[in-house]
PDB file of N, CA and C in Angstrom:
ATOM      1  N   UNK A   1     165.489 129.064 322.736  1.00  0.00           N
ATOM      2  CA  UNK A   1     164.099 128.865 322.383  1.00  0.00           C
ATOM      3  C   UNK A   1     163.290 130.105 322.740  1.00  0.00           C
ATOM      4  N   UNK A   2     162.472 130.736 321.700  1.00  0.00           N
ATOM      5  CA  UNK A   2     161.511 131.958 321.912  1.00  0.00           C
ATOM      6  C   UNK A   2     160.290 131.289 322.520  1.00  0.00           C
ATOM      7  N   UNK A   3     159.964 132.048 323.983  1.00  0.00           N
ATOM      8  CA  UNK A   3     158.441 132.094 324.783  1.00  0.00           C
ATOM      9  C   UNK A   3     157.699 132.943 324.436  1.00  0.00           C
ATOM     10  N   UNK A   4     156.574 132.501 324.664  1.00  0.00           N
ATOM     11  CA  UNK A   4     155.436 133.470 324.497  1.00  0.00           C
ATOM     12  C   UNK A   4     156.058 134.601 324.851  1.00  0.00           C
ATOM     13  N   UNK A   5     156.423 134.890 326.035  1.00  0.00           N
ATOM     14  CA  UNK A   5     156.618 136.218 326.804  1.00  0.00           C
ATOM     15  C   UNK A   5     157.696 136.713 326.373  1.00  0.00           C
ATOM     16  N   UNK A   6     158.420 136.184 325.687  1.00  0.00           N
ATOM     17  CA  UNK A   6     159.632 136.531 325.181  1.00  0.00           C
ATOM     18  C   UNK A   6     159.168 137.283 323.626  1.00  0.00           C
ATOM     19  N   UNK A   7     158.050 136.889 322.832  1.00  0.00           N
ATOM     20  CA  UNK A   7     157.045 137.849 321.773  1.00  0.00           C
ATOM     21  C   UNK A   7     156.285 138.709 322.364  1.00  0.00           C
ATOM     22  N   UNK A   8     155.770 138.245 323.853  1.00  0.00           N
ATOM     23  CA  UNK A   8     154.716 139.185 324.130  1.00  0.00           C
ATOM     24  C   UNK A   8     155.344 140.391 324.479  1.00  0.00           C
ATOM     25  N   UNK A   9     156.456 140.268 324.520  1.00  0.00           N
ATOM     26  CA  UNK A   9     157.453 141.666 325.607  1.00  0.00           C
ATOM     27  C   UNK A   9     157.894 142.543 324.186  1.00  0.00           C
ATOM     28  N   UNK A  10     158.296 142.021 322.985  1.00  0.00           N
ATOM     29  CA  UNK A  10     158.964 142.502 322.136  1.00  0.00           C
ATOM     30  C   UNK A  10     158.182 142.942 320.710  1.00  0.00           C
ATOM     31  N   UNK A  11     156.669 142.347 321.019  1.00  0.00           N
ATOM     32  CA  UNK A  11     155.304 143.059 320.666  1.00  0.00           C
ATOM     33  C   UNK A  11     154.324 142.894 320.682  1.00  0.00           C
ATOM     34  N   UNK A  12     154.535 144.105 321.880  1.00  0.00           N
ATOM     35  CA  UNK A  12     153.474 144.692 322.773  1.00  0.00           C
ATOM     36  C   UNK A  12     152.278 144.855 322.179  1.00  0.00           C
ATOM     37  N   UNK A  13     151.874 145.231 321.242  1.00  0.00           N
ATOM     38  CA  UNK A  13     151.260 145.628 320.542  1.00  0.00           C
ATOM     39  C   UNK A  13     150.090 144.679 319.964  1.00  0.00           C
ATOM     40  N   UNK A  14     150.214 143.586 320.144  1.00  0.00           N
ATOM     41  CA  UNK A  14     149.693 142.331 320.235  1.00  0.00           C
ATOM     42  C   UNK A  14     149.336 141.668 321.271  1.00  0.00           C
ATOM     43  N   UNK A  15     148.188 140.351 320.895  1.00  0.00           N
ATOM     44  CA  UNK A  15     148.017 139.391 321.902  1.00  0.00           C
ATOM     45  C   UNK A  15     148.428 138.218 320.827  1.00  0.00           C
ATOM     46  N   UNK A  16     149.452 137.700 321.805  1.00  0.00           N
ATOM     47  CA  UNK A  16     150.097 136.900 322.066  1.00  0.00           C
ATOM     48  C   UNK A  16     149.559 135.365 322.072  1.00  0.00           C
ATOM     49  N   UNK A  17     149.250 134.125 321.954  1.00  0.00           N
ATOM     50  CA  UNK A  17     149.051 133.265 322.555  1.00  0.00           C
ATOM     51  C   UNK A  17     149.000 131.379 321.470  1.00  0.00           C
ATOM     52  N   UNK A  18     148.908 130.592 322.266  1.00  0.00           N
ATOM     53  CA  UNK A  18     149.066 129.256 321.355  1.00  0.00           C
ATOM     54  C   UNK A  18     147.727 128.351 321.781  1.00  0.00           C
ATOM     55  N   UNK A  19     147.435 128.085 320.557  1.00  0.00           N
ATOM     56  CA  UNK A  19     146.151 127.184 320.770  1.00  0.00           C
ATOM     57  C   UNK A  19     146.111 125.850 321.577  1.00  0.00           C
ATOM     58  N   UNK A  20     145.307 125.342 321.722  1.00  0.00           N
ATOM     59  CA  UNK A  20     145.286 124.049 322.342  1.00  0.00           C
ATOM     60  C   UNK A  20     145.102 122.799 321.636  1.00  0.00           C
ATOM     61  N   UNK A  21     145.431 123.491 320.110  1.00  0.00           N
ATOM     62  CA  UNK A  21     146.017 122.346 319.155  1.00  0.00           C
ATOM     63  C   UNK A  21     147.362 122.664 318.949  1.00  0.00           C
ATOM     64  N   UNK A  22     148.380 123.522 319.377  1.00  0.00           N
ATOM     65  CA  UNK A  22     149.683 123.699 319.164  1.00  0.00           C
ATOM     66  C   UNK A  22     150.140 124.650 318.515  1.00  0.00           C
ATOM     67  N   UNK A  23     149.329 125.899 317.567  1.00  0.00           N
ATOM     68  CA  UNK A  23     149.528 126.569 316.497  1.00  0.00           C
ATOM     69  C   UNK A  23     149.772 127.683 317.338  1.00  0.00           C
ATOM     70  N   UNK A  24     150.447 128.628 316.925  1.00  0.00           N
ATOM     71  CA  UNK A  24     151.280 129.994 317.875  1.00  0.00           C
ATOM     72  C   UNK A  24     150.459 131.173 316.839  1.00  0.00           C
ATOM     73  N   UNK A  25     149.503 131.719 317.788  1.00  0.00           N
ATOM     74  CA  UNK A  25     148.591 133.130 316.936  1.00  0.00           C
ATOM     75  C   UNK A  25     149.351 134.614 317.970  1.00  0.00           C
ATOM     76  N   UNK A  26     148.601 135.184 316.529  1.00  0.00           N
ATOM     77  CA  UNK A  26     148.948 136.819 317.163  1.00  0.00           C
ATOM     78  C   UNK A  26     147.565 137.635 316.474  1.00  0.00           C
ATOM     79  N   UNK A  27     147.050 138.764 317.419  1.00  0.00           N
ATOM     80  CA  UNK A  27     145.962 139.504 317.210  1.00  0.00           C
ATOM     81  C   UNK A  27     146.534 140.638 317.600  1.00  0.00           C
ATOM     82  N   UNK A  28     146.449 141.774 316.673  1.00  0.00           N
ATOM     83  CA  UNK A  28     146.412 143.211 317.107  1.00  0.00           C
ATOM     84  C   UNK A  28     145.678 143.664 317.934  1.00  0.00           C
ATOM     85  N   UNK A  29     146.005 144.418 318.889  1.00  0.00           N
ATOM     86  CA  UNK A  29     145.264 145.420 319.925  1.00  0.00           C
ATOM     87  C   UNK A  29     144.004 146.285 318.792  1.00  0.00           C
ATOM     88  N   UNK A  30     145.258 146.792 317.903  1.00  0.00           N
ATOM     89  CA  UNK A  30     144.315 147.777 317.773  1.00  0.00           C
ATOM     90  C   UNK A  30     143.578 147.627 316.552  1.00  0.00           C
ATOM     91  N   UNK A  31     143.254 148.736 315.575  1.00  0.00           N
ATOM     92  CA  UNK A  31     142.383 148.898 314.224  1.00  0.00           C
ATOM     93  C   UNK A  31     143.870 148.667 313.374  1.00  0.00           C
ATOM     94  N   UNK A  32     143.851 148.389 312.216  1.00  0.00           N
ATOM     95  CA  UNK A  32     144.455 148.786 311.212  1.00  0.00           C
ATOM     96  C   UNK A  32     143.404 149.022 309.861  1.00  0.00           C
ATOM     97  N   UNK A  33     144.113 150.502 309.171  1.00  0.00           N
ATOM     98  CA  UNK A  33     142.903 151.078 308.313  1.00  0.00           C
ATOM     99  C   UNK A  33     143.187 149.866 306.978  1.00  0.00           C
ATOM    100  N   UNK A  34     141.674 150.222 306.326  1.00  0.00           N
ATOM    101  CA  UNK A  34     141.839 150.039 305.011  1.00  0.00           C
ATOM    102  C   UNK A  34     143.394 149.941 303.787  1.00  0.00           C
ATOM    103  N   UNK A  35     143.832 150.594 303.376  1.00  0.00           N
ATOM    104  CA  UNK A  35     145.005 151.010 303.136  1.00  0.00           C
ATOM    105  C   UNK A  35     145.885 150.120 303.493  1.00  0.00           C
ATOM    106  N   UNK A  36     146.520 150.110 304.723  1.00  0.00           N
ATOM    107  CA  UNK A  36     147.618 148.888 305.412  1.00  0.00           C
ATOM    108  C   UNK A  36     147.219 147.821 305.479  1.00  0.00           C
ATOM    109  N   UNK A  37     146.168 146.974 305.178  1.00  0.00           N
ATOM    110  CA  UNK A  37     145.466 146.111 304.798  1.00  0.00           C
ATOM    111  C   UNK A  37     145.956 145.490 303.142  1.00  0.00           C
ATOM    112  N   UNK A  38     145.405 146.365 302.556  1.00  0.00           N
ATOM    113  CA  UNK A  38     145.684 146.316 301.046  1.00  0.00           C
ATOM    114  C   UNK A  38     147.247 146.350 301.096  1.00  0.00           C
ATOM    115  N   UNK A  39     148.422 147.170 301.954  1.00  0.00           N
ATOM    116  CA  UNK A  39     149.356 146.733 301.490  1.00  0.00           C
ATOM    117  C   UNK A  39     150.209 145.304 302.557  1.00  0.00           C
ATOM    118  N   UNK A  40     148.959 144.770 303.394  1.00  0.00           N
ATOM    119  CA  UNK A  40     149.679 143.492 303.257  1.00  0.00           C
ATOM    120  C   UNK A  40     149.735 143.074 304.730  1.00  0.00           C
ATOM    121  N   UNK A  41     149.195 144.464 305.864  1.00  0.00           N
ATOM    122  CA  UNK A  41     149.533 144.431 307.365  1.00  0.00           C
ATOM    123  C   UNK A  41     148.296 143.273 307.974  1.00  0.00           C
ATOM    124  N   UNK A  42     148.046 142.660 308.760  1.00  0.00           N
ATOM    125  CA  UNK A  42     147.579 141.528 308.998  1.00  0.00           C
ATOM    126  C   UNK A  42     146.892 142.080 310.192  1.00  0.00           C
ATOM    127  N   UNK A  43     145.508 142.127 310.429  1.00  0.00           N
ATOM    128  CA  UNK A  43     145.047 141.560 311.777  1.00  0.00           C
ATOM    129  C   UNK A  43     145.572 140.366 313.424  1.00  0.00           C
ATOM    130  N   UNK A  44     145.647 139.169 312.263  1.00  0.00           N
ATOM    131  CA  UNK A  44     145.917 138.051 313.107  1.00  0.00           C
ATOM    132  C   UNK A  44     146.609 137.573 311.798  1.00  0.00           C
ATOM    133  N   UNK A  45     147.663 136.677 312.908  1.00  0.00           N
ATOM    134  CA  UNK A  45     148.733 135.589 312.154  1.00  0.00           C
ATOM    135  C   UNK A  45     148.850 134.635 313.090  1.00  0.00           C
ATOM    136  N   UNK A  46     148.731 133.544 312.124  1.00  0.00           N
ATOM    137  CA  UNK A  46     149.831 132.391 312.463  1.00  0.00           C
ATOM    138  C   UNK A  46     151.101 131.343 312.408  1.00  0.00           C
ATOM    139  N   UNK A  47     151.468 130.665 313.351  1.00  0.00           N
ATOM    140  CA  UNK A  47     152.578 129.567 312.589  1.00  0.00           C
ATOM    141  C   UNK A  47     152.578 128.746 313.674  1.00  0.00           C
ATOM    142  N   UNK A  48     153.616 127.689 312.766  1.00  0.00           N
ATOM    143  CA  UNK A  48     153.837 126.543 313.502  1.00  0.00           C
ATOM    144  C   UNK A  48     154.541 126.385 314.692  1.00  0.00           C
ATOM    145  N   UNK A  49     155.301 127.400 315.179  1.00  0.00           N
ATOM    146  CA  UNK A  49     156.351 127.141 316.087  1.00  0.00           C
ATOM    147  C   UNK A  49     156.317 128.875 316.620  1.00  0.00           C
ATOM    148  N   UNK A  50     156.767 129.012 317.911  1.00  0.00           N
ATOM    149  CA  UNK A  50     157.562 130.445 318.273  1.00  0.00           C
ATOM    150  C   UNK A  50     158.580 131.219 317.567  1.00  0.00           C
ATOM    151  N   UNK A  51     159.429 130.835 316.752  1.00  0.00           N
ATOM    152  CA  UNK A  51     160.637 131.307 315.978  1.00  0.00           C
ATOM    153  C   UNK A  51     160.116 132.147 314.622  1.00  0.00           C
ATOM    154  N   UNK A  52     158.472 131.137 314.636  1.00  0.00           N
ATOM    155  CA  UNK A  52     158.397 131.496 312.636  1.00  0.00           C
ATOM    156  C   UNK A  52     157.247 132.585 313.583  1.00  0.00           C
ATOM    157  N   UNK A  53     156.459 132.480 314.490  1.00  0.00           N
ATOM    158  CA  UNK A  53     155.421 133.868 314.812  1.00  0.00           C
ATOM    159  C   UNK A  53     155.978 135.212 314.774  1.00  0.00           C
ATOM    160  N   UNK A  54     157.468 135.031 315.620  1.00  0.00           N
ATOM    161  CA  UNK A  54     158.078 136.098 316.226  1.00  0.00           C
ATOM    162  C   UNK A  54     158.990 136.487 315.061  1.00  0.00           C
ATOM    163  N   UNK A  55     159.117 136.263 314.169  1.00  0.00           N
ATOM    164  CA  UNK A  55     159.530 137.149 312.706  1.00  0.00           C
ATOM    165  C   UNK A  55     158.517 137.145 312.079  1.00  0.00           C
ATOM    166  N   UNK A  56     157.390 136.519 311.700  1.00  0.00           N
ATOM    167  CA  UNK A  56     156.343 137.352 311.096  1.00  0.00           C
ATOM    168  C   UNK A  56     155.312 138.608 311.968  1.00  0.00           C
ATOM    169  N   UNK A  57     155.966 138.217 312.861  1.00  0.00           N
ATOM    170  CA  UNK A  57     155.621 140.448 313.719  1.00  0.00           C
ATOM    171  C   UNK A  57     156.606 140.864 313.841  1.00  0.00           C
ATOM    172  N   UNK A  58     157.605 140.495 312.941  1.00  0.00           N
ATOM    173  CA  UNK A  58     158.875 141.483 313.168  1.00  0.00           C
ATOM    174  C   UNK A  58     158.617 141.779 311.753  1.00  0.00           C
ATOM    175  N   UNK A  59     158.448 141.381 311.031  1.00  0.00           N
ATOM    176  CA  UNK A  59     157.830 141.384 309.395  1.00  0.00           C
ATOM    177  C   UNK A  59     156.359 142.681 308.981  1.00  0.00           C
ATOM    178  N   UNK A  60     155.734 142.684 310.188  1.00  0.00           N
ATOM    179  CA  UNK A  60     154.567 143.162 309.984  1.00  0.00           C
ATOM    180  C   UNK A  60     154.620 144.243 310.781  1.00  0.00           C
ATOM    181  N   UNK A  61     155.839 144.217 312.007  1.00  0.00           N
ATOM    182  CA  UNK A  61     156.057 146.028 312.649  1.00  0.00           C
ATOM    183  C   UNK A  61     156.786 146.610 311.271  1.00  0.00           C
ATOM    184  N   UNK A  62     157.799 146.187 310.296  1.00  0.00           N
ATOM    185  CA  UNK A  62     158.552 146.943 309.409  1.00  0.00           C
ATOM    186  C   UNK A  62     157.562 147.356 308.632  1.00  0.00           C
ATOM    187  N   UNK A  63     156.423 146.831 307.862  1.00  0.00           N
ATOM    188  CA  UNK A  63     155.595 146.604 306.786  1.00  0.00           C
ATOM    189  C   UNK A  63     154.550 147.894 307.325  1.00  0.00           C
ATOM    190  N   UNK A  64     154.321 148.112 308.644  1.00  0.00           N
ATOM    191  CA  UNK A  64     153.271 148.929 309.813  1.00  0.00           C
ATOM    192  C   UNK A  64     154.385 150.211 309.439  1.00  0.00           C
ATOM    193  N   UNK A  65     155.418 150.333 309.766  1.00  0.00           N
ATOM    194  CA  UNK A  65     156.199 151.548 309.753  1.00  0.00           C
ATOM    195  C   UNK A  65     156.262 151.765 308.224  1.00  0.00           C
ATOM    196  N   UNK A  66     156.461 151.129 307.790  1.00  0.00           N
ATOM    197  CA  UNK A  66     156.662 151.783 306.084  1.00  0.00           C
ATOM    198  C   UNK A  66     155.441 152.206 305.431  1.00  0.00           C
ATOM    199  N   UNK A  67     154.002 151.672 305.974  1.00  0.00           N
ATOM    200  CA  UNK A  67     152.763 152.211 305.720  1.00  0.00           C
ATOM    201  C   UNK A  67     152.533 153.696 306.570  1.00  0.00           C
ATOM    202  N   UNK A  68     152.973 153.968 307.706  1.00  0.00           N
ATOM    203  CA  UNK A  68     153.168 154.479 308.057  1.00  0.00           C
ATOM    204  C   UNK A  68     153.917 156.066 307.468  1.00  0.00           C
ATOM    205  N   UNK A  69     154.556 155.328 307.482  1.00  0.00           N
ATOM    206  CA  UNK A  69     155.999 156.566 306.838  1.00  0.00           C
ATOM    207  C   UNK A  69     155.701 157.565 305.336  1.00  0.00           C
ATOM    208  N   UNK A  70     154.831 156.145 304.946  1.00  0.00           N
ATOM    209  CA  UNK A  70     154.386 156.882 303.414  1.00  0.00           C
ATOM    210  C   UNK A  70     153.177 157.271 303.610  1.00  0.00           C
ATOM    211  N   UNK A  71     152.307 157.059 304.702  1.00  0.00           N
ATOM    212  CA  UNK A  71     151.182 158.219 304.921  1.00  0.00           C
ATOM    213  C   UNK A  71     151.860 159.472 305.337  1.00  0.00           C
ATOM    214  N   UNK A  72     152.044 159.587 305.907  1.00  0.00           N
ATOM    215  CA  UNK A  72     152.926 161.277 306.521  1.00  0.00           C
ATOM    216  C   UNK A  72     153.883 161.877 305.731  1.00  0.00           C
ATOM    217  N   UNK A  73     154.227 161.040 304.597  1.00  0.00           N
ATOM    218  CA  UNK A  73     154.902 161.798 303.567  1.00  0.00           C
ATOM    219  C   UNK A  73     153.814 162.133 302.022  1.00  0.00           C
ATOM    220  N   UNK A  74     152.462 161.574 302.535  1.00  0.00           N
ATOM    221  CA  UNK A  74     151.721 161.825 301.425  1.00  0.00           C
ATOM    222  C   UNK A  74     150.341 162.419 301.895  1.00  0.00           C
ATOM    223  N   UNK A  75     150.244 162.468 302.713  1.00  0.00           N
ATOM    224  CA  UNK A  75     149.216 163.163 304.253  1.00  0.00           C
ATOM    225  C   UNK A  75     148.088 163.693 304.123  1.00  0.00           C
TER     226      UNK A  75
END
């Protein structure tokens, strides 16, 4: 079974936490621009359970690096 701390450790990069109706959120630390937006990178997410949060920020670090990758190759 995935814990909070067990997402919060594996991204960092986030806050972490579950409501006090049961729903499992995630908020970025930081900005994300315009651009990574449009292609799809998320502020805040949610889900129903720990298993489905902690692949949709494993979903949204790949989606962050590939926005990424194609800024610095188009710069």
């Amino acid at each position: 079974m995935t814990t909070l701390e067990d997402i919060a450790r594996d991204h960092a990069g986030w806050i972490i936490w579950r409501s006090d109706v049961g729903r499992w959120w995630a908020t970025r630390r930081g900005p994300v621009n315009l651009d990574a937006i449009r292609r799809g990178c998320a502020m805040t997410l949610d889900a129903d359970d720990p298993e489905a949060l902690a692949a949709a920020l494993t979903a949204q670090a790949e989606l962050t690096a590939a926005v990424a990758a194609d800024a610095a190759t188009t710069g």
